[in-house]
N, C-alpha and C. Protein backbone atom coordinates (compact mmCIF):
# COMPACT_ATOMS: atom_id res chain seq x y z
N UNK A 1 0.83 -1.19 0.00
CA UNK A 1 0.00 0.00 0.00
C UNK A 1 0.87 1.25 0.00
N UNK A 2 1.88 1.22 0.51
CA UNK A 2 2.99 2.41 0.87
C UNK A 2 3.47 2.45 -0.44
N UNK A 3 4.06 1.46 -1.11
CA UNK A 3 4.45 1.87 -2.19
C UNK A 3 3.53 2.48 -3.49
N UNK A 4 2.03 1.92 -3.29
CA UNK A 4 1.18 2.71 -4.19
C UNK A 4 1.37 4.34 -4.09
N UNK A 5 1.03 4.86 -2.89
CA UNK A 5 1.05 5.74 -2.57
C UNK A 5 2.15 6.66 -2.64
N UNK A 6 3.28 6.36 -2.65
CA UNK A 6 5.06 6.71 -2.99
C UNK A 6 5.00 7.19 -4.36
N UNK A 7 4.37 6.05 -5.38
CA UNK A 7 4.78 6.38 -6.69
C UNK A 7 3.43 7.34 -7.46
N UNK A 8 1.88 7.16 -6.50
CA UNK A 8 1.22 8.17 -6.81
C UNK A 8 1.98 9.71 -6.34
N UNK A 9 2.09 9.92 -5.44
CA UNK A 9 3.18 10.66 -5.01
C UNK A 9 4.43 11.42 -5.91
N UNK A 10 4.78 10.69 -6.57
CA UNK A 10 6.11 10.87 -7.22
C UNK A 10 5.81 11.11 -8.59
N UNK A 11 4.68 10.83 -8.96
CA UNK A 11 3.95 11.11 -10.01
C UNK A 11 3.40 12.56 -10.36
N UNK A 12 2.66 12.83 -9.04
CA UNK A 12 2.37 14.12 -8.54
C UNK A 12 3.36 15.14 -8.60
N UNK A 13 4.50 14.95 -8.10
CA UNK A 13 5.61 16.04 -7.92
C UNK A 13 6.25 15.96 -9.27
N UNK A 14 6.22 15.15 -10.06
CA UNK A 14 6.69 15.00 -11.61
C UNK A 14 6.10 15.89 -12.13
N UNK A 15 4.58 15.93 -12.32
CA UNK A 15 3.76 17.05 -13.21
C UNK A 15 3.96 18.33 -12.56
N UNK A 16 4.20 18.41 -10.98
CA UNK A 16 4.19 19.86 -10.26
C UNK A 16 5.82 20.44 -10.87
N UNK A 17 6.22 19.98 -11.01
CA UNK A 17 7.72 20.29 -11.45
C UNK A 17 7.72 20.93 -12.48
N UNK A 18 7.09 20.05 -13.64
CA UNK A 18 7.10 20.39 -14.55
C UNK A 18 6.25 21.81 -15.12
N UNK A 19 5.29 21.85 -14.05
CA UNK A 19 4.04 22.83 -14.07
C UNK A 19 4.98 24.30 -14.01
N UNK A 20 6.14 24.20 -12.66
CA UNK A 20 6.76 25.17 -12.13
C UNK A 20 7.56 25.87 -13.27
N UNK A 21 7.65 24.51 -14.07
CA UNK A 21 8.54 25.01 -14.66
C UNK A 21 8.40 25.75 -16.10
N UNK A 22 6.97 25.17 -16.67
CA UNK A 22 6.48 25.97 -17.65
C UNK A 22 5.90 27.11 -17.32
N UNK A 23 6.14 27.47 -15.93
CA UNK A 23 5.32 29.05 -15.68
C UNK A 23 6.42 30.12 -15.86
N UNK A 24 8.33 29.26 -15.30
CA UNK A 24 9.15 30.10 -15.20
C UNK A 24 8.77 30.41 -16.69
N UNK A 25 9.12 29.91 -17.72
CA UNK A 25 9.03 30.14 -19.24
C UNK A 25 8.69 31.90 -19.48
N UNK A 26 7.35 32.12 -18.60
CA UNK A 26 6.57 33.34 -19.27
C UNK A 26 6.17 32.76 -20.71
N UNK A 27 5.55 31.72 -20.85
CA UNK A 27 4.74 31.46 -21.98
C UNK A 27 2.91 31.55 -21.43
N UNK A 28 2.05 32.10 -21.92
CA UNK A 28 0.65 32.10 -21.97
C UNK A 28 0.22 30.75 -21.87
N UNK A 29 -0.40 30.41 -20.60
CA UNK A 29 -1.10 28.79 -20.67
C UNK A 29 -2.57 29.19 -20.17
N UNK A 30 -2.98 28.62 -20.95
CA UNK A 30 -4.28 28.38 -20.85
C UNK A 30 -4.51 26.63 -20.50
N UNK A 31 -5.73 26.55 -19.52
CA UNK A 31 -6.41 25.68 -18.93
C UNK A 31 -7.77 25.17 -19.99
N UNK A 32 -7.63 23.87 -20.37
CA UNK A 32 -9.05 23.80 -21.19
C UNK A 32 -9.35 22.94 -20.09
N UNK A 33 -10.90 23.44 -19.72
CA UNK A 33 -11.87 22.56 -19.01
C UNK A 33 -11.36 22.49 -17.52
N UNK A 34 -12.90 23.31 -16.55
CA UNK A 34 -12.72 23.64 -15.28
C UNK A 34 -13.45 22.51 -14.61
N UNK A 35 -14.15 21.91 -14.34
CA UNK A 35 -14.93 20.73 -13.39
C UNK A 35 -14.80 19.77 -13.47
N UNK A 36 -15.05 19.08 -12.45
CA UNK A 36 -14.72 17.49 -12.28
C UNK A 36 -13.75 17.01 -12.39
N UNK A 37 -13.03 15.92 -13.04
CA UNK A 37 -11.46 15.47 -13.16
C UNK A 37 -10.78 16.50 -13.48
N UNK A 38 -11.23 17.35 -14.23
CA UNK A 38 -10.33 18.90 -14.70
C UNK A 38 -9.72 19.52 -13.37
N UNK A 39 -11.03 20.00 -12.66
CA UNK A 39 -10.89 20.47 -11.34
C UNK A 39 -10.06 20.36 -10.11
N UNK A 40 -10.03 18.81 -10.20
CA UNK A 40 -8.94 17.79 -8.97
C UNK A 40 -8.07 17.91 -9.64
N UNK A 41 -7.80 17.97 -10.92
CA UNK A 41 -6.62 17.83 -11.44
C UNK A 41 -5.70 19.48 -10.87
N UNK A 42 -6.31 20.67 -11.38
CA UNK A 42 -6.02 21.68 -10.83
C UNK A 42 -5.41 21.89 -9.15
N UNK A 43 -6.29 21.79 -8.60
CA UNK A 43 -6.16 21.52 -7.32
C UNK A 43 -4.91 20.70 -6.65
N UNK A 44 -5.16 19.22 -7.36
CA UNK A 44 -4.17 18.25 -6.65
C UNK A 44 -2.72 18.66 -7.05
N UNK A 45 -2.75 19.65 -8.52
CA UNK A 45 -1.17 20.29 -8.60
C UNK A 45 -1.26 21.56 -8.65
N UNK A 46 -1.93 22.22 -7.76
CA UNK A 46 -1.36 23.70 -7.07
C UNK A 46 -1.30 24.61 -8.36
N UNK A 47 -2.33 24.45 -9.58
CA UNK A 47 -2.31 25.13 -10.47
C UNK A 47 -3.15 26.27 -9.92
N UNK A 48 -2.88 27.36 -9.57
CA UNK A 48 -3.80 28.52 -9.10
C UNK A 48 -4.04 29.60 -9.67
N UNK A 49 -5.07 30.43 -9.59
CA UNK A 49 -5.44 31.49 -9.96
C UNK A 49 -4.44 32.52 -10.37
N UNK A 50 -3.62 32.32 -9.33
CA UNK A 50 -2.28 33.60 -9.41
C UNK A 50 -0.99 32.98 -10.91
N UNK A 51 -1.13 32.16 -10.18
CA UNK A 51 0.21 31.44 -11.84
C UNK A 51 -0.04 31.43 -13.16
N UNK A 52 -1.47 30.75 -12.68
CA UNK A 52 -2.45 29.99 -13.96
C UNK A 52 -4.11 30.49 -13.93
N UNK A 53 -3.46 31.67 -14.31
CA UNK A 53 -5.01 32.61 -14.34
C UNK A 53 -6.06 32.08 -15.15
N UNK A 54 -5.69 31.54 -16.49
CA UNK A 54 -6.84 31.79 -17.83
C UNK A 54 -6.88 30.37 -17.70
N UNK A 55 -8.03 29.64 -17.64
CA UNK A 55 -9.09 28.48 -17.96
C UNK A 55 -10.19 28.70 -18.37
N UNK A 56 -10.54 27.88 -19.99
CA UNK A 56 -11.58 27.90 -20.08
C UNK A 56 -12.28 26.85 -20.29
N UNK A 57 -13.70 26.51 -20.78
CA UNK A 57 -14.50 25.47 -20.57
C UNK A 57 -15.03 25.05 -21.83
N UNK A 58 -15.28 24.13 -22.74
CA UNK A 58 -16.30 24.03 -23.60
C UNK A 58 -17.82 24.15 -23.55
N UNK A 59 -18.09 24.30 -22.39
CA UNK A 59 -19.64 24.32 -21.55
C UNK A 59 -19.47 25.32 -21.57
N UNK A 60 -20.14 26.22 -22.51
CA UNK A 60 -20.68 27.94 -22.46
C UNK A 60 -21.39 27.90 -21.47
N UNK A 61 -22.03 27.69 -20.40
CA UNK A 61 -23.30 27.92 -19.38
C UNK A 61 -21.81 27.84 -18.58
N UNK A 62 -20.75 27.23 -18.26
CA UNK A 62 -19.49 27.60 -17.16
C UNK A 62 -19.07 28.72 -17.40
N UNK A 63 -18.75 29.74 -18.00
CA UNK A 63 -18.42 30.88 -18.47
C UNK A 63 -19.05 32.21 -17.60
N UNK A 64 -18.15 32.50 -16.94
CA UNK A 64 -18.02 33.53 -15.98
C UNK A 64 -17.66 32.60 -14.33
N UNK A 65 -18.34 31.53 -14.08
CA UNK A 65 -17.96 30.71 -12.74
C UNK A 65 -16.38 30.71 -12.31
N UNK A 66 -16.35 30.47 -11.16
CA UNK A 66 -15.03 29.78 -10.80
C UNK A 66 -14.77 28.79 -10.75
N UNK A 67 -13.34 28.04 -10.89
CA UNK A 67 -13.06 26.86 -10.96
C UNK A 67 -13.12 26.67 -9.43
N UNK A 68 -13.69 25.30 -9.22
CA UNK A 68 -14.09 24.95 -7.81
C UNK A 68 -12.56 24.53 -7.25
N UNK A 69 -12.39 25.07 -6.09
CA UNK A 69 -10.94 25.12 -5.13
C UNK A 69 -9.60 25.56 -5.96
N UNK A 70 -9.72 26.37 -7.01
CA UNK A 70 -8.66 26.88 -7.41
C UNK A 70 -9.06 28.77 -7.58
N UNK A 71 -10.25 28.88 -7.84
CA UNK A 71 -10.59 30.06 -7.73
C UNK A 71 -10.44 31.06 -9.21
N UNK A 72 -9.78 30.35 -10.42
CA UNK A 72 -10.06 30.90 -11.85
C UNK A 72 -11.49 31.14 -12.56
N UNK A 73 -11.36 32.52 -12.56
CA UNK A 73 -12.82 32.60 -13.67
C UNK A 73 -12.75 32.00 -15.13
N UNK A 74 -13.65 31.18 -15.00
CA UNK A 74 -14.12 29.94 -16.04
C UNK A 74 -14.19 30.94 -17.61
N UNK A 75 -13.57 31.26 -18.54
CA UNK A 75 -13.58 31.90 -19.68
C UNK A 75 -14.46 30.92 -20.97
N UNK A 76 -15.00 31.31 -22.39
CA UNK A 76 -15.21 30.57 -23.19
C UNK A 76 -13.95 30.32 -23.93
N UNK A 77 -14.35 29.37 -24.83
CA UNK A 77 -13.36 29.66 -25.47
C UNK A 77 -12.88 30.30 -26.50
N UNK A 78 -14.09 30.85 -26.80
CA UNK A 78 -14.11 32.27 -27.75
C UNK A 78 -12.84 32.88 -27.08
N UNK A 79 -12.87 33.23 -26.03
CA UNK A 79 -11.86 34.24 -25.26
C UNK A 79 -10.51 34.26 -25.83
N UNK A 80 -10.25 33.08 -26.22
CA UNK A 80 -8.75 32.57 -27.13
C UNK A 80 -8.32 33.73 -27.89
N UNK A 81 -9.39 33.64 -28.86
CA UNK A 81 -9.40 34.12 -30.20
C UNK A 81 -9.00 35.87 -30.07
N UNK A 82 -9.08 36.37 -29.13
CA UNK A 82 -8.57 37.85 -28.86
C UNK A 82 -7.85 37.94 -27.49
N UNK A 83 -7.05 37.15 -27.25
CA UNK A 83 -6.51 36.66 -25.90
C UNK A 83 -5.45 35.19 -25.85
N UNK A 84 -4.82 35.38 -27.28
CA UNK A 84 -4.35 33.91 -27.36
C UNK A 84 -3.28 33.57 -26.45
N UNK A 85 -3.38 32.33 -26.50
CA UNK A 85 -1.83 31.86 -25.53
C UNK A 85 -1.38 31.39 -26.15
N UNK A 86 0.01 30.84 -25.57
CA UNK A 86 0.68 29.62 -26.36
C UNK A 86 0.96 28.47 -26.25
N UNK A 87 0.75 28.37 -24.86
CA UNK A 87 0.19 26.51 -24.87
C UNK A 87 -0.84 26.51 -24.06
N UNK A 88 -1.96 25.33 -24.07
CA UNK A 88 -2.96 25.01 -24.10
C UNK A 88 -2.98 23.82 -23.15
N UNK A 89 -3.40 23.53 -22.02
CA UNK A 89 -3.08 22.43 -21.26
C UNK A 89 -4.28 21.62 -21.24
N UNK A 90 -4.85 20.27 -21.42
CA UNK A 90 -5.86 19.50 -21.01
C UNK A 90 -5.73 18.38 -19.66
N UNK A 91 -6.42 18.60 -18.90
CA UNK A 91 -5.75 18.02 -17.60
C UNK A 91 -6.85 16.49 -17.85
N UNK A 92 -7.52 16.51 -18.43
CA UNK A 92 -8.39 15.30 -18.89
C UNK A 92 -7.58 14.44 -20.59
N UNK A 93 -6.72 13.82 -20.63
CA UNK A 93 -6.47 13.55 -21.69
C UNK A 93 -7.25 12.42 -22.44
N UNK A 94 -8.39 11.75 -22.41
CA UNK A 94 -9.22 11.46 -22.50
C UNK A 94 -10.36 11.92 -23.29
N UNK A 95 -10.12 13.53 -22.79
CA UNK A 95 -11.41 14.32 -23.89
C UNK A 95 -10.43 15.32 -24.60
N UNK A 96 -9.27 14.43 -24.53
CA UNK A 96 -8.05 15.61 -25.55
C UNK A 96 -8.51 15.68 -27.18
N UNK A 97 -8.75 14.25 -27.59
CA UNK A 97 -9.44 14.83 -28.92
C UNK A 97 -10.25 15.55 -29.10
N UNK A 98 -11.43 15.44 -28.80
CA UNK A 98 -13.02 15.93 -28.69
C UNK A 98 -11.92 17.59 -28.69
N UNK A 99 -11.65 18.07 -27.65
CA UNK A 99 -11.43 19.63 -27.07
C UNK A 99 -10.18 20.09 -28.56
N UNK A 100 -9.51 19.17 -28.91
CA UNK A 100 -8.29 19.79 -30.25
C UNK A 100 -9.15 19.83 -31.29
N UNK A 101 -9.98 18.86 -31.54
CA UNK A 101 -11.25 19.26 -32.62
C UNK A 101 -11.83 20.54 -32.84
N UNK A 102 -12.44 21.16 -31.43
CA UNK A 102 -13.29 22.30 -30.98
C UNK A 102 -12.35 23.66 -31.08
N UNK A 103 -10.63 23.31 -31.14
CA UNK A 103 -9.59 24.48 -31.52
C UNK A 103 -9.89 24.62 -32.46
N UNK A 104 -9.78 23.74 -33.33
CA UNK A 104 -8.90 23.73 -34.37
C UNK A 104 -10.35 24.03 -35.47
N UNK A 105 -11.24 23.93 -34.95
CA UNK A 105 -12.58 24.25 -35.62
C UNK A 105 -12.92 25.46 -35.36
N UNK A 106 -12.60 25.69 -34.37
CA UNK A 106 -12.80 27.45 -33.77
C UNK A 106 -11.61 28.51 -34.48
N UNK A 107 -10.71 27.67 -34.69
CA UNK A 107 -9.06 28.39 -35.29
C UNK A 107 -8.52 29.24 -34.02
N UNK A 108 -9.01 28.58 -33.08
CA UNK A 108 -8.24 29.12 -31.95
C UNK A 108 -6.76 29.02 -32.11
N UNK A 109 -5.85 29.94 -32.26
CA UNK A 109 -3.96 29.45 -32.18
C UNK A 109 -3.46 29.04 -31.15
N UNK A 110 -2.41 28.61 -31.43
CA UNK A 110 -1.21 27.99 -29.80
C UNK A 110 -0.23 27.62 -30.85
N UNK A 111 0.81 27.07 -29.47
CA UNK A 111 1.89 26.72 -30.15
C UNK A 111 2.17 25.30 -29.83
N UNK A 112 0.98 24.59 -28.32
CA UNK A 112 1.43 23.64 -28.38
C UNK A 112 0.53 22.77 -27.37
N UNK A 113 0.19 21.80 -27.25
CA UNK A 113 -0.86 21.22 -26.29
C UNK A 113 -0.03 20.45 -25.70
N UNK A 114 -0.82 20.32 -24.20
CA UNK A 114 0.47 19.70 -23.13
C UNK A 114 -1.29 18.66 -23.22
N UNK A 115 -1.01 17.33 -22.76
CA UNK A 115 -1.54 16.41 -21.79
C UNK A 115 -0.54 15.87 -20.97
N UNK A 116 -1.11 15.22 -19.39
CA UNK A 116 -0.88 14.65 -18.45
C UNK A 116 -0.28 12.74 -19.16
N UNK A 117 0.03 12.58 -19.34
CA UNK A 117 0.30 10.95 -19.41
C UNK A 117 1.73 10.38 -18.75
N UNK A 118 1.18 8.96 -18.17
CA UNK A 118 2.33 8.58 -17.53
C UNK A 118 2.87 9.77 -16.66
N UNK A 119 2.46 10.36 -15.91
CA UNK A 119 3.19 10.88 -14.84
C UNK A 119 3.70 11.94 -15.55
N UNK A 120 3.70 12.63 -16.91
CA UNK A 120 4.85 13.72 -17.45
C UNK A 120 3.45 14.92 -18.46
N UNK A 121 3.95 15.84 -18.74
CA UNK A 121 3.34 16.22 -19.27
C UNK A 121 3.60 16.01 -20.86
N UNK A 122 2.69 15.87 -21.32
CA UNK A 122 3.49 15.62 -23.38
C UNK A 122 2.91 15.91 -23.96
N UNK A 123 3.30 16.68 -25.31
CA UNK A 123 2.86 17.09 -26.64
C UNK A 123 1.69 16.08 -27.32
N UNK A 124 0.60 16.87 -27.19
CA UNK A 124 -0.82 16.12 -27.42
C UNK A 124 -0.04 15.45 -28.62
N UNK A 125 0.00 16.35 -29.86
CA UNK A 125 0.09 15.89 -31.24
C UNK A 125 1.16 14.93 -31.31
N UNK A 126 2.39 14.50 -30.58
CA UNK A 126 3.49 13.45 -30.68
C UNK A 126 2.70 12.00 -29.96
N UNK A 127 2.05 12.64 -28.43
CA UNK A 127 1.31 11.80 -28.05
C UNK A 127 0.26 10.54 -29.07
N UNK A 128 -0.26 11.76 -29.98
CA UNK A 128 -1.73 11.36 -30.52
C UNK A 128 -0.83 9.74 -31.34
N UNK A 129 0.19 10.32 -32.28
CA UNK A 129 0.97 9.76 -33.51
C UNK A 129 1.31 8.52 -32.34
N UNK A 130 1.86 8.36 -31.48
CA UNK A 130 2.90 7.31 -30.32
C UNK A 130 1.20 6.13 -29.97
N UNK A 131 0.18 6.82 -29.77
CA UNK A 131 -0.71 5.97 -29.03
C UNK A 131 -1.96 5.70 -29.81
N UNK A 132 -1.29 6.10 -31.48
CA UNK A 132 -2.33 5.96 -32.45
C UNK A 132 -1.99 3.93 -33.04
């Protein structure tokens, strides 16, 4: 049981690291999708309001809310489109297609989509090609 918990653990501080470290950057990140697994996901790595201001939602009716225990106002994703960033984070990689569809149909820009897998964060599009 200790060791589950060690390598959930170690898993955790892998993505927080990495989180820290794409903020030193000063690159624009945007958050797609505030509730539920999105939400814990936020939360459980200390992504906050102050670092990681801009999240938005595909659920237009979330738009203006806060993200529950992180405290970000929930944006559309219209908001992109005169407010762009440059990378794009999905903390659900699961509904990573569905949400790169809804960019890339919207012509929202970036420079690069992060998902969560295996403990690291990785380039949706290398991801997609590796687990296609």
């Amino acid at each position: 049981m200790n060791m589950m918990i060690d390598m959930t653990e170690n898993i955790r501080e892998g993505i927080v690291r990495e989180l820290r470290a794409w903020h030193t950057t000063g690159l624009r990140i945007a958050i797609w999708e505030a509730t539920g697994e999105s939400a814990a996901f936020l939360e459980i790595h200390g992504l906050d309001a102050h670092r990681f201001p801009i999240v938005v939602d595909s659920d237009p009716a979330q738009a203006g809310r806060l993200v529950p225990g992180t405290g970000q106002v929930i944006r559309s994703p219209d908001w992109l489109l005169d407010n762009p960033v440059d990378i794009i984070l999905i903390p659900c990689p699961w509904r990573a297609a569905d949400i790169v569809r809804q960019i890339d149909a919207a012509r929202i820009p970036y420079e690069g989509i992060l998902i969560p897998h295996q403990g690291l964060l990785v380039d949706y599009h290398a991801a997609e090609m590796v687990l296609a």
